[in-house]
C-alpha atoms as a PDB file:
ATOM      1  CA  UNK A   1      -0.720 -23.276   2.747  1.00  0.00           C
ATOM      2  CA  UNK A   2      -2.822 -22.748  -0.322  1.00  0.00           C
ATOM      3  CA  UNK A   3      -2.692 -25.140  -2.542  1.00  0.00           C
ATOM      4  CA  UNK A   4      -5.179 -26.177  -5.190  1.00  0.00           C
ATOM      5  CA  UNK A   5      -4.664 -28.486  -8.394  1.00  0.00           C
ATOM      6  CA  UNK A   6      -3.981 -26.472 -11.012  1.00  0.00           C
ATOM      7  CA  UNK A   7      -6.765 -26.554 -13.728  1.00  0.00           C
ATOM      8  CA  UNK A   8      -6.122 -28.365 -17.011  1.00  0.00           C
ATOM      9  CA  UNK A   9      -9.268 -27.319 -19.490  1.00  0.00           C
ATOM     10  CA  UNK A  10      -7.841 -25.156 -22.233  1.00  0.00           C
ATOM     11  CA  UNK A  11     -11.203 -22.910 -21.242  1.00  0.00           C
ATOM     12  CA  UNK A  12      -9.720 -22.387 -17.794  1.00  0.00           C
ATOM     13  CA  UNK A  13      -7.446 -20.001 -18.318  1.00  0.00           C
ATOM     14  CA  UNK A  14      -8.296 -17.249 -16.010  1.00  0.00           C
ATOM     15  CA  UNK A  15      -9.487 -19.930 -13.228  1.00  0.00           C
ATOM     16  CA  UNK A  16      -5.882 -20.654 -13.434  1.00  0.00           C
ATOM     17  CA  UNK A  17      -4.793 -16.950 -12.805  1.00  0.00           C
ATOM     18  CA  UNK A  18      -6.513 -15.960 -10.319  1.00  0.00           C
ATOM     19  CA  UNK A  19      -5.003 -19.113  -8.309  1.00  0.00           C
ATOM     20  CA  UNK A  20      -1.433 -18.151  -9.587  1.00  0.00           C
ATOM     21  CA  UNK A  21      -2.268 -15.002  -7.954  1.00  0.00           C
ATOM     22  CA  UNK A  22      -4.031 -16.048  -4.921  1.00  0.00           C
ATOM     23  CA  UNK A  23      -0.794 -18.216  -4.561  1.00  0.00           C
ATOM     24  CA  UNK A  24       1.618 -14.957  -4.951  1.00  0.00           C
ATOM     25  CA  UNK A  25      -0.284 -13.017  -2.367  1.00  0.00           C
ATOM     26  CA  UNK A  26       0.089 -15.407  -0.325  1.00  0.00           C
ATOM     27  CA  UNK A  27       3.745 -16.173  -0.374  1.00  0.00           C
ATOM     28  CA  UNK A  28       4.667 -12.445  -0.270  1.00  0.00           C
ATOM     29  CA  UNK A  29       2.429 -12.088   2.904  1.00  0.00           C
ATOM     30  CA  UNK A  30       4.083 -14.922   4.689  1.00  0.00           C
ATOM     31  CA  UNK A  31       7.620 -14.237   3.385  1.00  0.00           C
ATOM     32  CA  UNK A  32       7.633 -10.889   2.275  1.00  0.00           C
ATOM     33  CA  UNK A  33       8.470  -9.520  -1.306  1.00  0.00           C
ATOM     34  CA  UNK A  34      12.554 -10.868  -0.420  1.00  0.00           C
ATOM     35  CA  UNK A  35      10.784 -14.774  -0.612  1.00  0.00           C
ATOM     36  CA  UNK A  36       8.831 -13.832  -3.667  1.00  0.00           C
ATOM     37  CA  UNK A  37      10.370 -16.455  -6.406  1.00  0.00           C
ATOM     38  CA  UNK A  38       9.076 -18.905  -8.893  1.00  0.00           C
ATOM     39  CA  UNK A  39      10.272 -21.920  -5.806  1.00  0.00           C
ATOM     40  CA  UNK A  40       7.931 -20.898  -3.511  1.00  0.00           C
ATOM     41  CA  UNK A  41       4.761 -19.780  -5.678  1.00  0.00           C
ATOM     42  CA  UNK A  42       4.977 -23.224  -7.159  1.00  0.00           C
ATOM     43  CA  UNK A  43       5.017 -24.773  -3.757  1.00  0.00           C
ATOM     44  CA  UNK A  44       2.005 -22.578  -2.744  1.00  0.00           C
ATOM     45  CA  UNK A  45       0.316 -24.040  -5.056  1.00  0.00           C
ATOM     46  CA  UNK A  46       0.888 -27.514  -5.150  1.00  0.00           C
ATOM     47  CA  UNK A  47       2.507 -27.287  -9.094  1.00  0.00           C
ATOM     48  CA  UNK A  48       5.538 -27.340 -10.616  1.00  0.00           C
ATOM     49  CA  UNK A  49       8.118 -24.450 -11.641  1.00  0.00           C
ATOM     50  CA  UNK A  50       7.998 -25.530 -15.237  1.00  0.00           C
ATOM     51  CA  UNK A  51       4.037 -24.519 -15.566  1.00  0.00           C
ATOM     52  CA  UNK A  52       4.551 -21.574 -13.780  1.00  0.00           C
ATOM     53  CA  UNK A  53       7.002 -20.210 -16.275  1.00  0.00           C
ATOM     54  CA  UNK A  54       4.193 -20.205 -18.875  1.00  0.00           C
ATOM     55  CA  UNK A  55       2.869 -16.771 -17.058  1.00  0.00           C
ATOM     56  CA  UNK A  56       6.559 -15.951 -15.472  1.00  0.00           C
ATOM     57  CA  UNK A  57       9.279 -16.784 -17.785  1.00  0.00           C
ATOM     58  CA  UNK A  58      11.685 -14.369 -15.956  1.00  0.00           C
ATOM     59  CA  UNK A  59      11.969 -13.498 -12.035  1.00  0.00           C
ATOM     60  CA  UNK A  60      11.261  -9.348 -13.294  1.00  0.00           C
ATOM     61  CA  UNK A  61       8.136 -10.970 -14.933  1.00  0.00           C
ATOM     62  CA  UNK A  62       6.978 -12.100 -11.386  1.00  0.00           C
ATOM     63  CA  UNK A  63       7.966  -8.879  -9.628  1.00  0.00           C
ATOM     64  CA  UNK A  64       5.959  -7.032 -11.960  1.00  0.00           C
ATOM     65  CA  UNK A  65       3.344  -8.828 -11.495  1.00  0.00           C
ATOM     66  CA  UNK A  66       3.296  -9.049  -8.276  1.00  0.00           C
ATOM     67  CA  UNK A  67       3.478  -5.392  -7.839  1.00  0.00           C
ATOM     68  CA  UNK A  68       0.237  -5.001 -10.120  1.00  0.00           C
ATOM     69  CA  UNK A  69      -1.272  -7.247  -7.954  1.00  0.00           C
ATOM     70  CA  UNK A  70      -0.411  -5.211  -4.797  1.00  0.00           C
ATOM     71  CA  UNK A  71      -1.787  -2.045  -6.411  1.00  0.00           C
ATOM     72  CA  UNK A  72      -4.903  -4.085  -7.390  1.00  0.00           C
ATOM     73  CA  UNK A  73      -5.517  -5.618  -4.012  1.00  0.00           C
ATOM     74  CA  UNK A  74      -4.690  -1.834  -2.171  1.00  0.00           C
ATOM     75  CA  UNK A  75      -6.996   0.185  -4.335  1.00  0.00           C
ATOM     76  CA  UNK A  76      -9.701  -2.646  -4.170  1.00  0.00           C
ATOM     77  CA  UNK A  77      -9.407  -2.538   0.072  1.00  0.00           C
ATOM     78  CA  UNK A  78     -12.679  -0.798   1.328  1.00  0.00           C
ATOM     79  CA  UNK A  79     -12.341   2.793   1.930  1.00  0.00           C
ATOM     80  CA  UNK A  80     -13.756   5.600   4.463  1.00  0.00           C
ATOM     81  CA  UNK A  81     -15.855   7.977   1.790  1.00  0.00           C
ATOM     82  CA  UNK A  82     -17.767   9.578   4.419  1.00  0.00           C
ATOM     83  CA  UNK A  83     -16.233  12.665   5.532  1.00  0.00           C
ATOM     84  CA  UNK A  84     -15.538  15.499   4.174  1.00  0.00           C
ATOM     85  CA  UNK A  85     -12.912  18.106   3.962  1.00  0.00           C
ATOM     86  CA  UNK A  86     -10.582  18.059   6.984  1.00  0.00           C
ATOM     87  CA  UNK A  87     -12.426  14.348   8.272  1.00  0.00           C
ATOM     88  CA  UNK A  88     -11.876  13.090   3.817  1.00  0.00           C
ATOM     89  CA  UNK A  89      -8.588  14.110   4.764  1.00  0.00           C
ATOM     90  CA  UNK A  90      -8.051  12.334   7.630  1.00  0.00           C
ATOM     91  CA  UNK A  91      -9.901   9.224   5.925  1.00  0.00           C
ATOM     92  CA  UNK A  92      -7.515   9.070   3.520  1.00  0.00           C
ATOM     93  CA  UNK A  93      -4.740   9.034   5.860  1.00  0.00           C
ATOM     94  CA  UNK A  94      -6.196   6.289   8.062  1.00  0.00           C
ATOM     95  CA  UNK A  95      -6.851   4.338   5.160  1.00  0.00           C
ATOM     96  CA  UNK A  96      -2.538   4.196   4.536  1.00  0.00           C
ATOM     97  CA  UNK A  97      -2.358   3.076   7.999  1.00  0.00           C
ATOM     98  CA  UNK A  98      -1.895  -0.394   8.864  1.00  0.00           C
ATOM     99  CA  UNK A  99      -5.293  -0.826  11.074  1.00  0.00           C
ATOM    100  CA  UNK A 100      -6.640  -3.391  10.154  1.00  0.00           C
ATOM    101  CA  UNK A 101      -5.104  -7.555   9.052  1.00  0.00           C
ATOM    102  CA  UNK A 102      -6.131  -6.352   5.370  1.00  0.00           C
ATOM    103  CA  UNK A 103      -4.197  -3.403   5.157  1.00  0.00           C
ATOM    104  CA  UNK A 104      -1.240  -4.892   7.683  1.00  0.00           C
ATOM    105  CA  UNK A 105      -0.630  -7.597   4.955  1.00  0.00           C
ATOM    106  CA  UNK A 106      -0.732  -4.806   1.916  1.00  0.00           C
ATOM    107  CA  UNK A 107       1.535  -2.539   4.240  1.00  0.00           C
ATOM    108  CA  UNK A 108       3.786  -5.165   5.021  1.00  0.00           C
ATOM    109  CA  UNK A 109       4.659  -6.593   1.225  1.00  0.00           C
ATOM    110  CA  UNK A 110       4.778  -2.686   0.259  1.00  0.00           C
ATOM    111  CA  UNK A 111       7.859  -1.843   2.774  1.00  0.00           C
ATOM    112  CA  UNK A 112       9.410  -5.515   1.536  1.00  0.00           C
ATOM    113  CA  UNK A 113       9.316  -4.131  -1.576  1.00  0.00           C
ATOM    114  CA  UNK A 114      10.927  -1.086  -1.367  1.00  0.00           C
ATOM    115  CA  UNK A 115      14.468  -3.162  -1.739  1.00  0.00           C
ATOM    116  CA  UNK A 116      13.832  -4.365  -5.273  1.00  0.00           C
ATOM    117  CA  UNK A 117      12.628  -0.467  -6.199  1.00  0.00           C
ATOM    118  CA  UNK A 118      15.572   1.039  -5.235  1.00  0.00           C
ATOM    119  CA  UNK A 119      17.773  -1.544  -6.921  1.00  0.00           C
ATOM    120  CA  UNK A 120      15.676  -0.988 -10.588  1.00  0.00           C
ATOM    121  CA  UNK A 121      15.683   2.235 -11.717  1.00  0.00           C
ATOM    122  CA  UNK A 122      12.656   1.740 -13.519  1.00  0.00           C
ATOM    123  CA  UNK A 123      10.485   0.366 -10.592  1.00  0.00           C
ATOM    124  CA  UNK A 124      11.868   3.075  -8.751  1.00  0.00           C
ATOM    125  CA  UNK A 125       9.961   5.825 -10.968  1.00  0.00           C
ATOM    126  CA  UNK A 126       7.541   4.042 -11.053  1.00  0.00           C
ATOM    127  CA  UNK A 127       7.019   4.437  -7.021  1.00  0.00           C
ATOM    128  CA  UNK A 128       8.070   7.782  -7.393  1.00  0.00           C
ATOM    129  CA  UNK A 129       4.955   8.202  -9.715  1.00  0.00           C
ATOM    130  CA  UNK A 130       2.394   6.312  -6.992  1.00  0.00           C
ATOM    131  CA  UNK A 131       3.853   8.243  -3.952  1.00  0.00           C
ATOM    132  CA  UNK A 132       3.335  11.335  -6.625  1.00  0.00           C
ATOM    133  CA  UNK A 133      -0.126  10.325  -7.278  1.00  0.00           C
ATOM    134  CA  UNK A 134      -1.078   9.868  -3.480  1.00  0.00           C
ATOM    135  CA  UNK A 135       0.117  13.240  -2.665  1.00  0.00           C
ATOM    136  CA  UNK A 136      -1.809  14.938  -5.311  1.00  0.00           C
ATOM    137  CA  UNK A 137      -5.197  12.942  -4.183  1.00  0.00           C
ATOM    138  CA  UNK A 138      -4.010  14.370  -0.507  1.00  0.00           C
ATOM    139  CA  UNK A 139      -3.393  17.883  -1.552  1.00  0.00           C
ATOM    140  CA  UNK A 140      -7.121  18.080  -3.127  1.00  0.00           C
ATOM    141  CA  UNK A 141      -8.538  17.140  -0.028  1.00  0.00           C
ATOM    142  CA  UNK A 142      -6.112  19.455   1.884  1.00  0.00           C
ATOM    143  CA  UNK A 143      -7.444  21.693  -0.604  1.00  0.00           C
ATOM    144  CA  UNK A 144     -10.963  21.193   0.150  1.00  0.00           C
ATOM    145  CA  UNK A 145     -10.676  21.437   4.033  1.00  0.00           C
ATOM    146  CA  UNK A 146      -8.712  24.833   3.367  1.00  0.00           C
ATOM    147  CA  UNK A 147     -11.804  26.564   1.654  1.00  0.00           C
ATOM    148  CA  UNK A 148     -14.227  25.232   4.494  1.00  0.00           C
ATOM    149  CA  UNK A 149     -12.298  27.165   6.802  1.00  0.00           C
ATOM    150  CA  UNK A 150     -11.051  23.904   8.695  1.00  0.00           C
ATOM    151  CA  UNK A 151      -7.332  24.143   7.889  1.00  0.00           C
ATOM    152  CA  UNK A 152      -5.607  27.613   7.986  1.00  0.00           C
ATOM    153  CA  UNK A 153      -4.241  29.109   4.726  1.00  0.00           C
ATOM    154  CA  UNK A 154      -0.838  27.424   3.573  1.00  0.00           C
ATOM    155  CA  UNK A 155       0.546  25.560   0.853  1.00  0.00           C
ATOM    156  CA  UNK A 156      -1.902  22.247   0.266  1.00  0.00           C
ATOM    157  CA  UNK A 157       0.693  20.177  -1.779  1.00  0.00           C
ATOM    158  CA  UNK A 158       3.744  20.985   1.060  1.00  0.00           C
ATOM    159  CA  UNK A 159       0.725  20.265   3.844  1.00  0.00           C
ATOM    160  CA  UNK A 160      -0.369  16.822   1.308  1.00  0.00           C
ATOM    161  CA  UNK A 161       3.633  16.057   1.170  1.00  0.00           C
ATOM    162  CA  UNK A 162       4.424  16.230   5.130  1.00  0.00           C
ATOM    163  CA  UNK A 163       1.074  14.468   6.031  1.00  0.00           C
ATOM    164  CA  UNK A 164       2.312  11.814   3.729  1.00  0.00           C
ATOM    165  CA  UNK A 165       5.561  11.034   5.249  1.00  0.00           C
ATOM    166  CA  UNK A 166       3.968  11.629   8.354  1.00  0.00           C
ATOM    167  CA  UNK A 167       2.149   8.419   7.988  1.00  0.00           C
ATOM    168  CA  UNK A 168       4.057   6.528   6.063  1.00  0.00           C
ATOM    169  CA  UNK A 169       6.703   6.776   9.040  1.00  0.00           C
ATOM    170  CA  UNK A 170       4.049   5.568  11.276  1.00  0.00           C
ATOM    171  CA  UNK A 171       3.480   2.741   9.164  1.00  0.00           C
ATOM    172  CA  UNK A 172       7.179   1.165   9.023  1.00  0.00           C
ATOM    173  CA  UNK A 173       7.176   1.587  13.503  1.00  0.00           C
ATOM    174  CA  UNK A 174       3.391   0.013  13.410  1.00  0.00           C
ATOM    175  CA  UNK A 175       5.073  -2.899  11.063  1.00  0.00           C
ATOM    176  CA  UNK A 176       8.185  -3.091  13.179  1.00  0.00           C
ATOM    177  CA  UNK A 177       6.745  -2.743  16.443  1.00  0.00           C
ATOM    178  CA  UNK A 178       3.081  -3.358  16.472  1.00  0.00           C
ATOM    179  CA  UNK A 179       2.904  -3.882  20.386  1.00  0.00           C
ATOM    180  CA  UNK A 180       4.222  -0.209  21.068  1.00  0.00           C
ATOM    181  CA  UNK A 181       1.952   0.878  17.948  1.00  0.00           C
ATOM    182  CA  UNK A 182      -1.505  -0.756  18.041  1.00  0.00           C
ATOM    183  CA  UNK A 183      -4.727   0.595  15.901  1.00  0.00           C
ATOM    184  CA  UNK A 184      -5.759   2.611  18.466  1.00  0.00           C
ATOM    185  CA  UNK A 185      -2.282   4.862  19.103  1.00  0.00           C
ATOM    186  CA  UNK A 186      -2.066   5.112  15.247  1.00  0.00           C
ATOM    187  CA  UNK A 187      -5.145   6.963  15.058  1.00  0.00           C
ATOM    188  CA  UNK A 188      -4.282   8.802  17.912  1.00  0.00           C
ATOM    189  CA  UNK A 189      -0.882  10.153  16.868  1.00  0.00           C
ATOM    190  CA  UNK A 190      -2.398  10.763  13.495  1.00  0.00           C
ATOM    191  CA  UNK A 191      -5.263  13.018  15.168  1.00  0.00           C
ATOM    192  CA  UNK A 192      -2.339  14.749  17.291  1.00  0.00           C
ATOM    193  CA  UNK A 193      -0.662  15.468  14.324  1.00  0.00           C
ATOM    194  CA  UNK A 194      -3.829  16.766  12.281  1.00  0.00           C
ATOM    195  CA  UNK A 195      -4.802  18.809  15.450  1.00  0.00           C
ATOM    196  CA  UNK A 196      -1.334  20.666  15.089  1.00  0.00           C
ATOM    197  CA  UNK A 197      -1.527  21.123  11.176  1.00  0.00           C
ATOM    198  CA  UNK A 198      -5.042  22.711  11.969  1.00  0.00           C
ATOM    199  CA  UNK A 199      -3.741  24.675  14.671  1.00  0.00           C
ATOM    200  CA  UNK A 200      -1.578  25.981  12.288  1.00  0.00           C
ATOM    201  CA  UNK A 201       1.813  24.015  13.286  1.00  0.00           C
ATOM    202  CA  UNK A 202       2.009  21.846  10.445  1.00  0.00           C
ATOM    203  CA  UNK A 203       4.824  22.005   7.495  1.00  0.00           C
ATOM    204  CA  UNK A 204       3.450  24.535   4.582  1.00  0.00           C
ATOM    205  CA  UNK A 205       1.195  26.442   7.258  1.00  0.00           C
ATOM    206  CA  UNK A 206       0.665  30.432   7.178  1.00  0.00           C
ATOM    207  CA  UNK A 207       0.233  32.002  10.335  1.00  0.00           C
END
């Protein structure tokens, strides 16, 4: 458990959020984004409910928050920049994939969270516009590939959009079933798949 005592200098404000957030990821790793409430962050952290309402005064409050924190800690996870065209493509892909404790934990709260989306219509465009935002990065670097001759001619946004679901399937059997769906066999179903969509098998290919 993390659990720290909550800092009491009026100068020690943002000392005191980055523990309310350390304490957040934290219960949302162990629990999931369904045990996400003002209860258990409190408990995290050793404090009371009452002084966490001063940066949460509503439950939404926390779930925003703890969404922005999500996006913060996903984008800030170190990333593969080496390749280029069809290997930045794959690169990106891997880095979706839940391969490593880092990305299992940001994978994990992600999927948890797709409940409290679908009930809010406004969190749900909001995913809509992530997912959106993914597939365009994707379709560049389809893009890309496609002009170094490494991926036949096709549609790059309908090749971004199926290579997308492609591993975002993946990612909810790795999460349910890690066992059958270790590191290794991710990457290797993901190179199966890109060896097909180069072969010219994939969705939004042109013979």
């Amino acid at each position: 458990m993390y659990r720290v005592r909550m800092a009491r200098t009026k100068g020690d404000h943002e000392s005191r959020r980055r523990d309310v957030s350390e304490a957040v990821w934290q219960v949302m790793a162990a629990r999931g984004f369904a045990g996400l409430t003002l209860r258990a962050v409190a408990a995290e952290l050793g404090a009371t409910t009452g002084l966490l309402t001063h940066y949460f005064p509503t439950k939404r409050a926390l779930v925003e928050y703890a969404l922005d924190l999500l996006e913060q800690r996903t984008v800030a996870r170190p990333r593969r920049r080496a390749g280029k065209g069809l290997a930045a493509f794959r690169d990106a892909l891997l880095d979706i994939l839940p391969l490593t404790p880092a990305a299992t934990d940001s994978n994990r709260i992600w999927v948890s969270s797709w409940d409290a989306a679908l009930s809010d219509p406004a969190l749900s465009t909001d995913y809509a516009r992530k997912y959106a935002q993914g597939r365009a990065r994707l379709t560049e670097r389809v893009a890309a590939a496609q002009q170094l001759g490494e991926l036949p001619s096709g549609d790059p946004e309908r090749i971004a959009a199926g290579a997308q679901s492609f591993v975002l399937g993946l990612v909810v059997q790795a999460l349910f079933d890690p066992a059958a769906f270790p590191p290794q066999r991710q990457t290797e179903l993901l190179d199966d798949y890109l060896a097909a969509v180069a072969a010219g098998g994939g969705p939004g290919v042109s013979g």
